[in-house]
PDB file of N, CA and C in Angstrom:
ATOM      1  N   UNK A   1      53.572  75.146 169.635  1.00  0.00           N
ATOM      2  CA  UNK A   1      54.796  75.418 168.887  1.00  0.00           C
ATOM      3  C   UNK A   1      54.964  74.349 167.802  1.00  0.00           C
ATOM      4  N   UNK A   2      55.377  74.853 166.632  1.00  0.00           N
ATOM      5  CA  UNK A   2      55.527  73.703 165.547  1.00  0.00           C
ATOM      6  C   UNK A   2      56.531  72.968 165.512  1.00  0.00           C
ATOM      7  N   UNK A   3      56.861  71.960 164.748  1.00  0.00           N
ATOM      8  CA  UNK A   3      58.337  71.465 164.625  1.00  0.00           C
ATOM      9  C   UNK A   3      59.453  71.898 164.044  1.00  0.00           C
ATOM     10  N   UNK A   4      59.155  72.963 163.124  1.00  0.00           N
ATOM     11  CA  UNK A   4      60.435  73.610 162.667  1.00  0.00           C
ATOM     12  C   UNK A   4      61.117  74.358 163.955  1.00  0.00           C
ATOM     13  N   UNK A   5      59.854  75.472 164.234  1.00  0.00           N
ATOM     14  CA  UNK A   5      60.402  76.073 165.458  1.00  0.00           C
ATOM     15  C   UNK A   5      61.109  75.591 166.807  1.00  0.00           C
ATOM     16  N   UNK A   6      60.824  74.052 166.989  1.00  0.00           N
ATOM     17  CA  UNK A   6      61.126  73.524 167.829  1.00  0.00           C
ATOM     18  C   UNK A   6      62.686  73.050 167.598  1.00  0.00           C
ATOM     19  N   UNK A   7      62.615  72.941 166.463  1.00  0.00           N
ATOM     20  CA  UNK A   7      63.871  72.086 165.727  1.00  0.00           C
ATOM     21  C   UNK A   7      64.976  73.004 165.782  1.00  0.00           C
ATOM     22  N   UNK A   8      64.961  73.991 165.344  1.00  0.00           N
ATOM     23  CA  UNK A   8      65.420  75.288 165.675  1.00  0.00           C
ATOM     24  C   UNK A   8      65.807  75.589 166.718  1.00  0.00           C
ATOM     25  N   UNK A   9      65.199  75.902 167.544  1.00  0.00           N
ATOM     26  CA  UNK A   9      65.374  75.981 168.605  1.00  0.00           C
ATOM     27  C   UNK A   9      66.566  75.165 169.704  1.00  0.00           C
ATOM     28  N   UNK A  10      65.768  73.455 168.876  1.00  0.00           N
ATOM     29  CA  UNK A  10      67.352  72.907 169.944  1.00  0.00           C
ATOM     30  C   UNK A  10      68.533  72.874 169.378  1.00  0.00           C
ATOM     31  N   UNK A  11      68.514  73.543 167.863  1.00  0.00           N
ATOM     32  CA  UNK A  11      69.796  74.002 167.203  1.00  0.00           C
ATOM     33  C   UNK A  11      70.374  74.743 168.286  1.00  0.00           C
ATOM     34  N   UNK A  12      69.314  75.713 168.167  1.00  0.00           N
ATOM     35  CA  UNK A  12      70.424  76.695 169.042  1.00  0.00           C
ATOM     36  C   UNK A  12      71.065  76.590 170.662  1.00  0.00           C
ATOM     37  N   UNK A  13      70.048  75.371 171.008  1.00  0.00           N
ATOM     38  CA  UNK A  13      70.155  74.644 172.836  1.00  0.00           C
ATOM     39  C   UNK A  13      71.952  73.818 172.364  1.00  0.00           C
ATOM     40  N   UNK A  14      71.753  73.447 170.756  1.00  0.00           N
ATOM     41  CA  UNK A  14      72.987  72.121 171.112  1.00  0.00           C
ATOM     42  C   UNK A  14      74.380  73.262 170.532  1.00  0.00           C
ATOM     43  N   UNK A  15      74.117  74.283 170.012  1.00  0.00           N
ATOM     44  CA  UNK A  15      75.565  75.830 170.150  1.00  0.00           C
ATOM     45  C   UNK A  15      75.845  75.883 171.146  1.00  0.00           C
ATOM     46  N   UNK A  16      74.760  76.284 172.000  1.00  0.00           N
ATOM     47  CA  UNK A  16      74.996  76.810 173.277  1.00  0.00           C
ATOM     48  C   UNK A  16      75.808  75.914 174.245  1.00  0.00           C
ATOM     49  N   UNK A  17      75.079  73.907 173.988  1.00  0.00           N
ATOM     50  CA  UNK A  17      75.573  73.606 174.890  1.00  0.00           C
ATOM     51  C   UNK A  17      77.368  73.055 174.500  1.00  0.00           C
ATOM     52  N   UNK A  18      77.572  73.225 172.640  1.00  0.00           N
ATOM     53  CA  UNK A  18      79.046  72.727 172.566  1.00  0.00           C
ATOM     54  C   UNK A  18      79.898  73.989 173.365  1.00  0.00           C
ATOM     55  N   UNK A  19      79.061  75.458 173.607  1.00  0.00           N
ATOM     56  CA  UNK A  19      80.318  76.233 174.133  1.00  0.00           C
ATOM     57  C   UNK A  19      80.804  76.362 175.177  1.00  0.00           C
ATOM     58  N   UNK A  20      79.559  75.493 176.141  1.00  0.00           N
ATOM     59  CA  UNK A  20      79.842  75.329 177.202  1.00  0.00           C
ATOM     60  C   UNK A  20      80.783  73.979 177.122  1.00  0.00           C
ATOM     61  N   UNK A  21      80.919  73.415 176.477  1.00  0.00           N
ATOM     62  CA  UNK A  21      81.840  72.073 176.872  1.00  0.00           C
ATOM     63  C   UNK A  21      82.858  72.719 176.735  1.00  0.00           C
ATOM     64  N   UNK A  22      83.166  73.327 175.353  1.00  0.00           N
ATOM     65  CA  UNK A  22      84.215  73.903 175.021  1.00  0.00           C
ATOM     66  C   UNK A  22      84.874  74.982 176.392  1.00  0.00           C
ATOM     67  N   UNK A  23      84.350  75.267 177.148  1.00  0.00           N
ATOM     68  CA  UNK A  23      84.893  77.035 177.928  1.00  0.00           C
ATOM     69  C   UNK A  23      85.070  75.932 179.027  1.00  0.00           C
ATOM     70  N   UNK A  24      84.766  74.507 179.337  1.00  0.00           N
ATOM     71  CA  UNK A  24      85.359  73.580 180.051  1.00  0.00           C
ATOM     72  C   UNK A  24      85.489  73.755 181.046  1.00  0.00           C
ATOM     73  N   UNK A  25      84.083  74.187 182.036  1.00  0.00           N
ATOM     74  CA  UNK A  25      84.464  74.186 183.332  1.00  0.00           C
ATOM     75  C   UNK A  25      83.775  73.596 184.368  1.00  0.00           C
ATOM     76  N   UNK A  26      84.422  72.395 184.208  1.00  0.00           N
ATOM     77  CA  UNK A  26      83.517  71.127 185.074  1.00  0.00           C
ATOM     78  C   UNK A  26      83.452  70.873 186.769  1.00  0.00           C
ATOM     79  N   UNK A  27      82.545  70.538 187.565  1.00  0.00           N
ATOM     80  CA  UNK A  27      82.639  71.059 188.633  1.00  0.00           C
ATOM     81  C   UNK A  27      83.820  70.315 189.211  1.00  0.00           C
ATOM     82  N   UNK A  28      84.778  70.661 190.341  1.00  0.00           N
ATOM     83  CA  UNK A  28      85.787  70.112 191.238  1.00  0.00           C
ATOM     84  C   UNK A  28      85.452  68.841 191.539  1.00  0.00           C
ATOM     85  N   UNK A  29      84.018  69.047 192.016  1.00  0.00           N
ATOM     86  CA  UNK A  29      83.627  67.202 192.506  1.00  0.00           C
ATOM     87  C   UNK A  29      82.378  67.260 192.011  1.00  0.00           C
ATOM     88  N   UNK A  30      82.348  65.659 191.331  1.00  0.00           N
ATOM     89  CA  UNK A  30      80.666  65.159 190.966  1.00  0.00           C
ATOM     90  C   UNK A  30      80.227  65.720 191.839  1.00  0.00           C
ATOM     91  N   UNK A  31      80.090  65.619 193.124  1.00  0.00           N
ATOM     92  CA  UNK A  31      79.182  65.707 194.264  1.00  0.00           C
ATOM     93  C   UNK A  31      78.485  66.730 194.596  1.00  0.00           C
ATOM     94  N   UNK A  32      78.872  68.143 193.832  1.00  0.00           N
ATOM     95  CA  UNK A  32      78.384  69.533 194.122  1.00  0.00           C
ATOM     96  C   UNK A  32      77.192  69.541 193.882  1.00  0.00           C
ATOM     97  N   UNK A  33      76.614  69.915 194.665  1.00  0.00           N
ATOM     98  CA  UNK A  33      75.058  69.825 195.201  1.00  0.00           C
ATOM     99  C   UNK A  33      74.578  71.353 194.269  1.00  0.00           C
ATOM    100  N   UNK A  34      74.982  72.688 194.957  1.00  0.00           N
ATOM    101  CA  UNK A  34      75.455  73.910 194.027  1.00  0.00           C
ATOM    102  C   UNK A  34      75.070  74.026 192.427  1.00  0.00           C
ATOM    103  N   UNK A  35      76.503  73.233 191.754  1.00  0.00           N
ATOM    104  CA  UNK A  35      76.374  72.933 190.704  1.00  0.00           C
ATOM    105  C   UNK A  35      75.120  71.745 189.783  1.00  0.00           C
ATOM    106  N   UNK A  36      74.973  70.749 190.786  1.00  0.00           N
ATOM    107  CA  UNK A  36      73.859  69.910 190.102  1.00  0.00           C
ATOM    108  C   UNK A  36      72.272  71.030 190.255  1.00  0.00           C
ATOM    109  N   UNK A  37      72.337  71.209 191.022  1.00  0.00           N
ATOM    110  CA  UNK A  37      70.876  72.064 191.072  1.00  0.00           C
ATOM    111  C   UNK A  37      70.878  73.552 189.649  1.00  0.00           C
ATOM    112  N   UNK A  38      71.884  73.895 189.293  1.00  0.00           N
ATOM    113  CA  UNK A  38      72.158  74.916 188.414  1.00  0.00           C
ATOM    114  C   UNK A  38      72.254  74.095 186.961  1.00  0.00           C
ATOM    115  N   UNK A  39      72.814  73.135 187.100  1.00  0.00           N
ATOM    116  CA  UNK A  39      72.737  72.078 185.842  1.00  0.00           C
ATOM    117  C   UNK A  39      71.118  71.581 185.671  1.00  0.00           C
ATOM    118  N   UNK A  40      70.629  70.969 186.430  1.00  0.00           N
ATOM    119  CA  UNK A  40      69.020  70.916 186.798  1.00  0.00           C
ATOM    120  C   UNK A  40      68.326  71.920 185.927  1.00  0.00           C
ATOM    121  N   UNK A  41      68.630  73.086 186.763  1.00  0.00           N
ATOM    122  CA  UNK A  41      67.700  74.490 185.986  1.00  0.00           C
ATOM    123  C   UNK A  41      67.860  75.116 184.807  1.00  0.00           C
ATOM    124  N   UNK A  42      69.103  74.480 184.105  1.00  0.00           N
ATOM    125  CA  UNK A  42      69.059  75.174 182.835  1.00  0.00           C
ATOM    126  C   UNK A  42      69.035  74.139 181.819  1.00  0.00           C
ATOM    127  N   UNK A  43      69.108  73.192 182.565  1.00  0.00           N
ATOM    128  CA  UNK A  43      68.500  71.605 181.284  1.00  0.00           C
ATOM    129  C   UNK A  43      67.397  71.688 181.045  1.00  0.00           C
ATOM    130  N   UNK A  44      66.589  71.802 182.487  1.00  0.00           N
ATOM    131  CA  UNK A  44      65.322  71.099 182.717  1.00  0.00           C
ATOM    132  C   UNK A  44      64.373  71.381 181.399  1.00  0.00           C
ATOM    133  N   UNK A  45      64.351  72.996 181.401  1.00  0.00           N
ATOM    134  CA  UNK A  45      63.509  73.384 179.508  1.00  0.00           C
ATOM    135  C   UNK A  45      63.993  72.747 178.533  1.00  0.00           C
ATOM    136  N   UNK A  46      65.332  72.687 178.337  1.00  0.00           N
ATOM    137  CA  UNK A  46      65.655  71.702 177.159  1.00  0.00           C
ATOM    138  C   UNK A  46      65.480  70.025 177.218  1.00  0.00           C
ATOM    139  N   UNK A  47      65.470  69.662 177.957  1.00  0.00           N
ATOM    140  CA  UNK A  47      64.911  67.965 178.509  1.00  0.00           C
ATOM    141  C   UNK A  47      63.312  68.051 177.886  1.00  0.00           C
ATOM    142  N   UNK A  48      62.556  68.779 178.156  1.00  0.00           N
ATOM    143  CA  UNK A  48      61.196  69.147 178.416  1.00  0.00           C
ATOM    144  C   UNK A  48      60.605  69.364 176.786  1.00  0.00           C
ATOM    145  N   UNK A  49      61.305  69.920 175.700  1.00  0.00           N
ATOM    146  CA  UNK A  49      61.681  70.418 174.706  1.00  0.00           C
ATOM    147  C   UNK A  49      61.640  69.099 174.173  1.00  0.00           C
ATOM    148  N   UNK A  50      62.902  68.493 174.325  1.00  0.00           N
ATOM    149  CA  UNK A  50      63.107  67.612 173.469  1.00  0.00           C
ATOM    150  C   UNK A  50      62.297  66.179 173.190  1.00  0.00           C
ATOM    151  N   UNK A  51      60.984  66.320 174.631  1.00  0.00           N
ATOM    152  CA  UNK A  51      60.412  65.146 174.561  1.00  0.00           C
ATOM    153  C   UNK A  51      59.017  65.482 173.852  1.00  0.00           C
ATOM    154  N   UNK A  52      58.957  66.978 173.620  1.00  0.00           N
ATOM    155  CA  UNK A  52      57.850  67.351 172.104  1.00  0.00           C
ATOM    156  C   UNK A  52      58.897  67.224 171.557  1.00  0.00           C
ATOM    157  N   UNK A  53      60.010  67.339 170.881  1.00  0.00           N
ATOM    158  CA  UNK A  53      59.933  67.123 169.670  1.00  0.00           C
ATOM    159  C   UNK A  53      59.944  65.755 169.279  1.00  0.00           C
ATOM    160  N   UNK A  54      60.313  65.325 169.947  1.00  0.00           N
ATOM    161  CA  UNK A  54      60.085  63.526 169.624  1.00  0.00           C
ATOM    162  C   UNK A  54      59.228  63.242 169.206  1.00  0.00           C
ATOM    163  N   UNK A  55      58.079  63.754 170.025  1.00  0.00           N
ATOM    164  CA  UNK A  55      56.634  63.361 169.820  1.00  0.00           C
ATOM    165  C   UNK A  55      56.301  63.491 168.474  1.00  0.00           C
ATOM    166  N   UNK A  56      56.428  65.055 168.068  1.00  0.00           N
ATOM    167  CA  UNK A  56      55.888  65.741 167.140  1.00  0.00           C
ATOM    168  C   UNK A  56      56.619  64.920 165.947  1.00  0.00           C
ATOM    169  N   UNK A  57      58.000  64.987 166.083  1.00  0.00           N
ATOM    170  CA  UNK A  57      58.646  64.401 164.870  1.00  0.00           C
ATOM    171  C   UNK A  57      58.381  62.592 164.523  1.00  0.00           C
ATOM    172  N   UNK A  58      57.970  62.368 165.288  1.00  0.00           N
ATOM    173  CA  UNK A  58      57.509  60.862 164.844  1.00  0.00           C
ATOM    174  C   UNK A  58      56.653  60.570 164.376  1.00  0.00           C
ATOM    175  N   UNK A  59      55.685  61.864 164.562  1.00  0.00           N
ATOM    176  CA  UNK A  59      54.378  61.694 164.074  1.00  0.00           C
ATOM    177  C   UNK A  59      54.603  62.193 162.330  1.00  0.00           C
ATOM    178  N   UNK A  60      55.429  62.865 162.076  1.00  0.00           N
ATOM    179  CA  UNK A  60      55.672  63.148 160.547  1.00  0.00           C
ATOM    180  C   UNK A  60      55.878  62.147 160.518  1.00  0.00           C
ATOM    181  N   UNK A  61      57.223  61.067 161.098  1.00  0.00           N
ATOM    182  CA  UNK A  61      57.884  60.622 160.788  1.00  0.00           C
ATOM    183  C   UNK A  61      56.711  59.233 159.957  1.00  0.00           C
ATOM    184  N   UNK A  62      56.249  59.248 160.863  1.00  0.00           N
ATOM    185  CA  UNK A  62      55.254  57.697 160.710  1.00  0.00           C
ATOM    186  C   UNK A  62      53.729  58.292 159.514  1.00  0.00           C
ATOM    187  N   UNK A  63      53.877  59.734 159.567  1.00  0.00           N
ATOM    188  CA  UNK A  63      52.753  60.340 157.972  1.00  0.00           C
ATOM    189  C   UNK A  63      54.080  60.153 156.564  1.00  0.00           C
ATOM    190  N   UNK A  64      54.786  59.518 156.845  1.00  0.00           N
ATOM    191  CA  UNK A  64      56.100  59.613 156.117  1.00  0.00           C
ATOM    192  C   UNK A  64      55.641  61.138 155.148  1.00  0.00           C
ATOM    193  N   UNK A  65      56.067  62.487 156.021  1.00  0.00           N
ATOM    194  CA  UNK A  65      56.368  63.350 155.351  1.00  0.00           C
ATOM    195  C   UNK A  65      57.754  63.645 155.948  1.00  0.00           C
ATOM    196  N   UNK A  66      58.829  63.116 156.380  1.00  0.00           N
ATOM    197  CA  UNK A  66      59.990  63.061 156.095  1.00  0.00           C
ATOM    198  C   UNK A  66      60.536  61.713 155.656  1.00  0.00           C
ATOM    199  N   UNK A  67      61.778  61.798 155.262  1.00  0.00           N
ATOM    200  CA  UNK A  67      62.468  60.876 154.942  1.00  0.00           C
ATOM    201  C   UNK A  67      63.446  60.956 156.266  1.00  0.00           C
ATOM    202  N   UNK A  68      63.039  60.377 157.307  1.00  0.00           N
ATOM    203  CA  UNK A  68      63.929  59.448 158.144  1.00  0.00           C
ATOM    204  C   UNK A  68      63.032  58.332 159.122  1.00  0.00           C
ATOM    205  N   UNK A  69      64.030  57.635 160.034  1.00  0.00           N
ATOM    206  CA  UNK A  69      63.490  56.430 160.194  1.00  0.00           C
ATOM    207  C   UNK A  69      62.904  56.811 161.877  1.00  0.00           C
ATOM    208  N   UNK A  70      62.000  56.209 162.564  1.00  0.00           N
ATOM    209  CA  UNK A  70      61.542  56.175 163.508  1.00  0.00           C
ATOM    210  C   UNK A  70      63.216  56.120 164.554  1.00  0.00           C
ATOM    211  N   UNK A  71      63.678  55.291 164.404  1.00  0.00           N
ATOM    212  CA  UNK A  71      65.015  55.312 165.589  1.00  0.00           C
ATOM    213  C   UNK A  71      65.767  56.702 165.044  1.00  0.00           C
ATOM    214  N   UNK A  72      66.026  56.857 164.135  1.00  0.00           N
ATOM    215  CA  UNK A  72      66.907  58.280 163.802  1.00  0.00           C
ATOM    216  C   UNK A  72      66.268  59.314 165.028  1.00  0.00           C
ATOM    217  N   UNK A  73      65.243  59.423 165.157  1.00  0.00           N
ATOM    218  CA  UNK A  73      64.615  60.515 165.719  1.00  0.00           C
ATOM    219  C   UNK A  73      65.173  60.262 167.704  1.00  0.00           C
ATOM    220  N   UNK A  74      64.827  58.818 167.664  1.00  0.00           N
ATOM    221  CA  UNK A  74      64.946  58.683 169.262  1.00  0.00           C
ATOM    222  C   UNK A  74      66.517  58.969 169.743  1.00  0.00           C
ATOM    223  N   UNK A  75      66.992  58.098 168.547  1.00  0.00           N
ATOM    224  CA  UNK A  75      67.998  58.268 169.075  1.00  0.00           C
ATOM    225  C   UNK A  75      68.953  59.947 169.444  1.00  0.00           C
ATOM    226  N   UNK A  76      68.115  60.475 168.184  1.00  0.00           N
ATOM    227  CA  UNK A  76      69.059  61.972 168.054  1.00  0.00           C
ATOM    228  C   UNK A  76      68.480  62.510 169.545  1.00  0.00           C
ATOM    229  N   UNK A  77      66.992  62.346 170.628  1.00  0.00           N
ATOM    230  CA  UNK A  77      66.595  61.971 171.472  1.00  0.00           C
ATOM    231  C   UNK A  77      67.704  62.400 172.191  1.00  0.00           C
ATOM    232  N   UNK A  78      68.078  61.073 172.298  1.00  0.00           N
ATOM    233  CA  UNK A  78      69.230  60.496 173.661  1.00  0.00           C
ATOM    234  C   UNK A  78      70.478  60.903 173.498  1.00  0.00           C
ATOM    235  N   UNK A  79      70.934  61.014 171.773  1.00  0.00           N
ATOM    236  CA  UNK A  79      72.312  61.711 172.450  1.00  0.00           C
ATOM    237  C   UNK A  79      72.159  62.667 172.921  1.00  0.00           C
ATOM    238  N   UNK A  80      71.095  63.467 172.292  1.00  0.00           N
ATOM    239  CA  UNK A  80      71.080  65.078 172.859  1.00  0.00           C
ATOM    240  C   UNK A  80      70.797  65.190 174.733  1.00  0.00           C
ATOM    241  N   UNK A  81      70.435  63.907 175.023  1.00  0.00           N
ATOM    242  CA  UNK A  81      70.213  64.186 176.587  1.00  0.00           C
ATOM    243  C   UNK A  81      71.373  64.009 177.256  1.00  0.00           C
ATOM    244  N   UNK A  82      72.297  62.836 176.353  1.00  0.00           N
ATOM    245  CA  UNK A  82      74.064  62.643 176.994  1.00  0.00           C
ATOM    246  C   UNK A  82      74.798  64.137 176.907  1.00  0.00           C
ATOM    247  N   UNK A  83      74.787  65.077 175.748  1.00  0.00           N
ATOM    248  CA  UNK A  83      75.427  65.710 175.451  1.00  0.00           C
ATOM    249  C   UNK A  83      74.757  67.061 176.745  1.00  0.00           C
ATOM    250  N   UNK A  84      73.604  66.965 176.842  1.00  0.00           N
ATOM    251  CA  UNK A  84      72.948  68.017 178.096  1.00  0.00           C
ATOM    252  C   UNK A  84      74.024  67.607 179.192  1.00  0.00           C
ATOM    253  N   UNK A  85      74.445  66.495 179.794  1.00  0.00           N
ATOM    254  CA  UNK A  85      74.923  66.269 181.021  1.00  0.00           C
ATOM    255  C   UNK A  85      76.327  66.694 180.756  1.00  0.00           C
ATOM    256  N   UNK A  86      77.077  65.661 179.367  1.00  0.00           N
ATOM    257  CA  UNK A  86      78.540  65.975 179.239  1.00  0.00           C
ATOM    258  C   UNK A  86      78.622  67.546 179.395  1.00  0.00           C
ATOM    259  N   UNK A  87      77.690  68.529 178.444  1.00  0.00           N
ATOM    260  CA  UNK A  87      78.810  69.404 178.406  1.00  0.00           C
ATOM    261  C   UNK A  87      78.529  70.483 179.663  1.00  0.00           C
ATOM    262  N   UNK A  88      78.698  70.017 180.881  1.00  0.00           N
ATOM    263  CA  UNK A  88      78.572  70.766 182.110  1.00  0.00           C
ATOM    264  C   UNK A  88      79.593  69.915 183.149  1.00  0.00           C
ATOM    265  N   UNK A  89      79.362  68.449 183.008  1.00  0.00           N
ATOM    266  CA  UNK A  89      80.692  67.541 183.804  1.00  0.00           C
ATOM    267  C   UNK A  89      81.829  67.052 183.086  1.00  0.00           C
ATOM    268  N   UNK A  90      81.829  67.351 181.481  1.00  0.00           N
ATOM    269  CA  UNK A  90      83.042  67.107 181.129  1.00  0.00           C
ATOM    270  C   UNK A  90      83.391  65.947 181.162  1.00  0.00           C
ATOM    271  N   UNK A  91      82.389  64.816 180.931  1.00  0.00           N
ATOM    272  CA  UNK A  91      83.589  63.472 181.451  1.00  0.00           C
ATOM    273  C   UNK A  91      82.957  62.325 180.186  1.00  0.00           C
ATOM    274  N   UNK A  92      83.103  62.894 179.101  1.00  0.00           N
ATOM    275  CA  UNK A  92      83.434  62.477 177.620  1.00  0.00           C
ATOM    276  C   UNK A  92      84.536  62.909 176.629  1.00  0.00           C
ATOM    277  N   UNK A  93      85.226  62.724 176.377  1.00  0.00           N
ATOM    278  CA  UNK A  93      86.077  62.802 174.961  1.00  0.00           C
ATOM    279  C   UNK A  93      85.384  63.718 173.778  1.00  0.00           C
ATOM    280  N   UNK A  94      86.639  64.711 174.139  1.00  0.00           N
ATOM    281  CA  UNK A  94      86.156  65.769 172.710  1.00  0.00           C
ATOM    282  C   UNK A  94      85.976  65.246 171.299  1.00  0.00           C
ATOM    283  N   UNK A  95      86.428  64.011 171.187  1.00  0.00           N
ATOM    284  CA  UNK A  95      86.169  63.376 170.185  1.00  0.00           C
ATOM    285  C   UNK A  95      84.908  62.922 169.704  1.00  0.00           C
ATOM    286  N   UNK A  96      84.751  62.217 171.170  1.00  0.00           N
ATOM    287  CA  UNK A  96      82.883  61.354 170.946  1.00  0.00           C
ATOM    288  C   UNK A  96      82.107  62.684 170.922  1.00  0.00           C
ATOM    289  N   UNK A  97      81.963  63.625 171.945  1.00  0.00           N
ATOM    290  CA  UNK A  97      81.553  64.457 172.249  1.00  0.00           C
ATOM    291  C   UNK A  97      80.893  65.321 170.780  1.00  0.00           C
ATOM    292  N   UNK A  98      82.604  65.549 169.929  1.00  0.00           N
ATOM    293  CA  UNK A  98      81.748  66.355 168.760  1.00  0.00           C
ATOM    294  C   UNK A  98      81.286  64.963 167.820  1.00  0.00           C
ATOM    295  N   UNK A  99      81.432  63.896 167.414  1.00  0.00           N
ATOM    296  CA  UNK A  99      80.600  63.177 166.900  1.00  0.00           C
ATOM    297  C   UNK A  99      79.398  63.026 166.842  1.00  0.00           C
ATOM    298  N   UNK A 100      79.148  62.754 168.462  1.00  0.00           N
ATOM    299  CA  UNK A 100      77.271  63.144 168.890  1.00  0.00           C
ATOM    300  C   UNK A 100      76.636  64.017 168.366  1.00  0.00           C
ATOM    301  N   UNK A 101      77.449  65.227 168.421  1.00  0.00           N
ATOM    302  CA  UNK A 101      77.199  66.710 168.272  1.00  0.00           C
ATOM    303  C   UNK A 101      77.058  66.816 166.898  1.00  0.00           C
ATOM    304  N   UNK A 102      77.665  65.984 165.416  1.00  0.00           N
ATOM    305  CA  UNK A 102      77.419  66.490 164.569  1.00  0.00           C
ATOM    306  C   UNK A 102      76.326  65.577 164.094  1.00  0.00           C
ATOM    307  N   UNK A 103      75.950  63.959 164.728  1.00  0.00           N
ATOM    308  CA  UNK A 103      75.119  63.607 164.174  1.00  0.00           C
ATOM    309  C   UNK A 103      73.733  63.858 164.530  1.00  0.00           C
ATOM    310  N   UNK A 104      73.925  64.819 165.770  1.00  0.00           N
ATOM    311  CA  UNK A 104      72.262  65.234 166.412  1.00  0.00           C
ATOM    312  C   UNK A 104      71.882  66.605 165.168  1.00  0.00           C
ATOM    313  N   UNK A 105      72.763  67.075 165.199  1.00  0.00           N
ATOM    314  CA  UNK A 105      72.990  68.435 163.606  1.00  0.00           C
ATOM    315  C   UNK A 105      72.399  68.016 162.758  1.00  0.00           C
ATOM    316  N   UNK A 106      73.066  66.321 162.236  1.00  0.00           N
ATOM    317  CA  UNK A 106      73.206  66.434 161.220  1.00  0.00           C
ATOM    318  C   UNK A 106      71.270  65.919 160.815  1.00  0.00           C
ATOM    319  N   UNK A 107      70.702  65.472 161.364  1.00  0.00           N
ATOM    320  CA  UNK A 107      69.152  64.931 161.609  1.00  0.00           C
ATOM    321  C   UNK A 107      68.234  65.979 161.909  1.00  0.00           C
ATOM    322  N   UNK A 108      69.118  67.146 162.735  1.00  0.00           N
ATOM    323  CA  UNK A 108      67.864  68.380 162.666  1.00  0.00           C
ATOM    324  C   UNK A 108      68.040  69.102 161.463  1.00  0.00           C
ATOM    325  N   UNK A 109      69.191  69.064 160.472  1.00  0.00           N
ATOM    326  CA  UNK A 109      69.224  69.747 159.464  1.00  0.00           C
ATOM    327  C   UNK A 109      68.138  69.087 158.656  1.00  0.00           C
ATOM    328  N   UNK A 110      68.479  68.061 158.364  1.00  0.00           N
ATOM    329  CA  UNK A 110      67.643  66.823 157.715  1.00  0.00           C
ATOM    330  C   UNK A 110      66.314  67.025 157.456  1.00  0.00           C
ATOM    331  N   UNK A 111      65.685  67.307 159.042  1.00  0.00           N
ATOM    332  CA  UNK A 111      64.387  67.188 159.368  1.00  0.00           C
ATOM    333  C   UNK A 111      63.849  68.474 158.899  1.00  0.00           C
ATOM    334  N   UNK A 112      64.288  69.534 159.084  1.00  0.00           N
ATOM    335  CA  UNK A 112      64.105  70.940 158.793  1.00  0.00           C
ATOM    336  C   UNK A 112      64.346  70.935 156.921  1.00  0.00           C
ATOM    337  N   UNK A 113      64.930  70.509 156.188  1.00  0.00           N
ATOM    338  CA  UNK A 113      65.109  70.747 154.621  1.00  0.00           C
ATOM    339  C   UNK A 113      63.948  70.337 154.368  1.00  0.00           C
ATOM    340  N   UNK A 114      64.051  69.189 155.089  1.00  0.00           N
ATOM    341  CA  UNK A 114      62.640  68.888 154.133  1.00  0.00           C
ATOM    342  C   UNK A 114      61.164  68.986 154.642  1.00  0.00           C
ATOM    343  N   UNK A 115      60.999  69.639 156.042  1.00  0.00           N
ATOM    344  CA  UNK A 115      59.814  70.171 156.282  1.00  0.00           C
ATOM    345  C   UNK A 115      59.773  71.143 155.978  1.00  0.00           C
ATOM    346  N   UNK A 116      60.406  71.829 155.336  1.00  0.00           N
ATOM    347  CA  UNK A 116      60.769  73.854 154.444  1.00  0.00           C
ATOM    348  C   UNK A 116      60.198  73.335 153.071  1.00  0.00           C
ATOM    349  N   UNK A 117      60.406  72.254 152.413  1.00  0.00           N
ATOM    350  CA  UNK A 117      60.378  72.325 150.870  1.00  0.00           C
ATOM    351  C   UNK A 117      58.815  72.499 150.498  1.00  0.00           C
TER     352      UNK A 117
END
């Protein structure tokens, strides 16, 4: 799979996962065994996902055929793995929450303009 497609793709993993924060329905107790195993199974491809695109995108990153920096990439990385957990337990601030959310956006847009041109 290439990197646009990939890139793409977790566009559409990080919609999916603001609507789930948004429809806000976090389990009763951390502790649900139930719920963590169902959180598990529908991360797990997107976890899995995101550690090709890392790969892949660093490797442009370092042919400098994009314009961004080696940490831009990791980091967009890691929020996207905070934002996998928040938006199923809910226990971030809709505030931080869409911040993350627009700067993981705002780096796959980034990455995608200018691997299109």
């Amino acid at each position: 799979m290439d990197l646009i497609h990939e890139t793409e793709q977790l566009k559409e993993h990080l919609e999916h996962l603001k609507n789930i924060y948004e429809e806000n329905n976090p389990p009763e107790s951390k502790k649900d065994k139930q719920f963590f195993l169902m959180v598990k199974e529908r991360t797990e491809p997107v976890y899995k996902l995101l550690g090709e695109w890392e790969e892949k995108a660093l490797n442009v990153v370092k042919e400098r055929k994009v314009n961004l920096h080696p940490q831009q990439v990791t980091s967009t990385r890691e929020n996207m793995e905070l934002l996998l957990l928040n938006s199923y337990y809910v226990d971030v601030k809709r505030k931080r929450y869409m911040e993350l959310n627009r700067s993981i956006l705002f780096i796959f847009d980034q990455l995608l303009s200018e691997l299109k041109e």
